[in-house]
Protein backbone atom coordinates (compact mmCIF):
# COMPACT_ATOMS: atom_id res chain seq x y z
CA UNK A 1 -21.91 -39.38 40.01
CA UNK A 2 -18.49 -40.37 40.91
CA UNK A 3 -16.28 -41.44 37.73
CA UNK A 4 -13.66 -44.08 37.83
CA UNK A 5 -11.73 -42.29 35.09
CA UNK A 6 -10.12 -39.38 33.96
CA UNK A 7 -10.60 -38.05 30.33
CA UNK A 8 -9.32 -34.42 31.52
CA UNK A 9 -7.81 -32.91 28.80
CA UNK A 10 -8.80 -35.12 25.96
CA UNK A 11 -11.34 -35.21 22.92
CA UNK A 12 -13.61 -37.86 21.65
CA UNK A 13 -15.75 -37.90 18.76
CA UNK A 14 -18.83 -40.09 19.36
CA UNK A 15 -21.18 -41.37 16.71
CA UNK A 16 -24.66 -41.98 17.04
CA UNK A 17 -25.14 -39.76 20.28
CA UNK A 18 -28.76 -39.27 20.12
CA UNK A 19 -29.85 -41.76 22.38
CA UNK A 20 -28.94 -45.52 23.53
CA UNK A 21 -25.36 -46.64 23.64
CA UNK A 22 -24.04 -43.39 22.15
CA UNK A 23 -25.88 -41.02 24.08
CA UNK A 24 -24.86 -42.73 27.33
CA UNK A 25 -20.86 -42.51 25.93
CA UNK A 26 -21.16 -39.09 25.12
CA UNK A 27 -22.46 -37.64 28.76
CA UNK A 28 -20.37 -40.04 30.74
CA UNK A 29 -16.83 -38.99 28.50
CA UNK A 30 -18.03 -35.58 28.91
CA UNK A 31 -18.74 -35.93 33.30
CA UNK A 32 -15.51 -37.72 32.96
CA UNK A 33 -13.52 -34.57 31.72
CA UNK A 34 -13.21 -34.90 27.95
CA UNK A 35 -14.04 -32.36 25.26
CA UNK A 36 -17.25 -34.81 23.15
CA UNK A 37 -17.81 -33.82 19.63
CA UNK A 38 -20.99 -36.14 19.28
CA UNK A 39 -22.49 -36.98 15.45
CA UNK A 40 -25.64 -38.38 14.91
CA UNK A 41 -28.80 -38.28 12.01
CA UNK A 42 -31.34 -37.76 14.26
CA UNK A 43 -32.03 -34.34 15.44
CA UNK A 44 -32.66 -36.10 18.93
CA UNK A 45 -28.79 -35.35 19.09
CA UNK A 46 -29.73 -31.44 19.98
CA UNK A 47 -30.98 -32.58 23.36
CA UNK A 48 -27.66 -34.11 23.90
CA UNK A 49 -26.11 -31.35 22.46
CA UNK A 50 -27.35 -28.97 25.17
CA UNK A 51 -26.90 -31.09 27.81
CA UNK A 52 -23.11 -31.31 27.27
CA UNK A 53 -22.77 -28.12 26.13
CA UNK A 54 -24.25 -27.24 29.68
CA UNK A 55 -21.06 -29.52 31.15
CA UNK A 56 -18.84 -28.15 29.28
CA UNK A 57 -18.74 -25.34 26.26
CA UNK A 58 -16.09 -26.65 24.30
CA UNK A 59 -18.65 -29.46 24.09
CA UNK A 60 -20.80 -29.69 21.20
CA UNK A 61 -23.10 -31.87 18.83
CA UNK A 62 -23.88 -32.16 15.49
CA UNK A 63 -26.71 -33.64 13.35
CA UNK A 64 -25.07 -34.80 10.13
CA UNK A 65 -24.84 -37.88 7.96
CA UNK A 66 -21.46 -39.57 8.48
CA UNK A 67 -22.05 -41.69 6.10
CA UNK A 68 -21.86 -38.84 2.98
CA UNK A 69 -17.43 -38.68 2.44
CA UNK A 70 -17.64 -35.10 2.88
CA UNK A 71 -19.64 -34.65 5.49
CA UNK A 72 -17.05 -33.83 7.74
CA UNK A 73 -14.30 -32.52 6.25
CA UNK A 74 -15.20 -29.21 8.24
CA UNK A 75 -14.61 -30.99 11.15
CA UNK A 76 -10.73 -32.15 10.14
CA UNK A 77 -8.13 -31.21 11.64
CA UNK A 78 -4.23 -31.57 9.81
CA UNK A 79 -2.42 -33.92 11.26
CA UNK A 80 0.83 -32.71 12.01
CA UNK A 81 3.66 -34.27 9.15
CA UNK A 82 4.81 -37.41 10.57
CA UNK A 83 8.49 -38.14 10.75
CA UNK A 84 10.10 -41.02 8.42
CA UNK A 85 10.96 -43.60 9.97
CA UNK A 86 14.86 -45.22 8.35
């Protein structure tokens, strides 16, 4: 499959990536370069999980409610301290 993009060098979290509009986001970010962290509920998510994981190993899925606040703070990364503007 040809892509009309490059995502080379990027990362993109994707939500609901078990199936449907998600799933579909997650394989073609991941065929278009880009490292996918894809979230969903449904274990359905592990198929997509190995399938990306296949693409690419710093791929990877997780099955976890996104809706809980702490849910994933083990996923968060610092942001770097951002300079004040005058």
């Amino acid at each position: 499959m040809a892509t009309t993009f490059d995502l080379s060098g990027k990362s993109i979290l994707i939500t609901g990536a078990a199936r449907g509009f998600g799933r579909a986001l997650a394989i073609g970010a991941a065929q278009a370069g880009a490292a996918v962290a894809a979230f969903d509920l449904d274990a359905d998510l592990l198929g997509v999980q190995a399938l990306l994981h296949h693409m690419d190993p710093a791929t990877g899925g997780v099955v976890l409610n996104l809706a809980s606040p702490t849910a994933a703070m083990p996923f968060r990364r610092s942001s770097p301290p951002q300079e004040e503007k005058p």
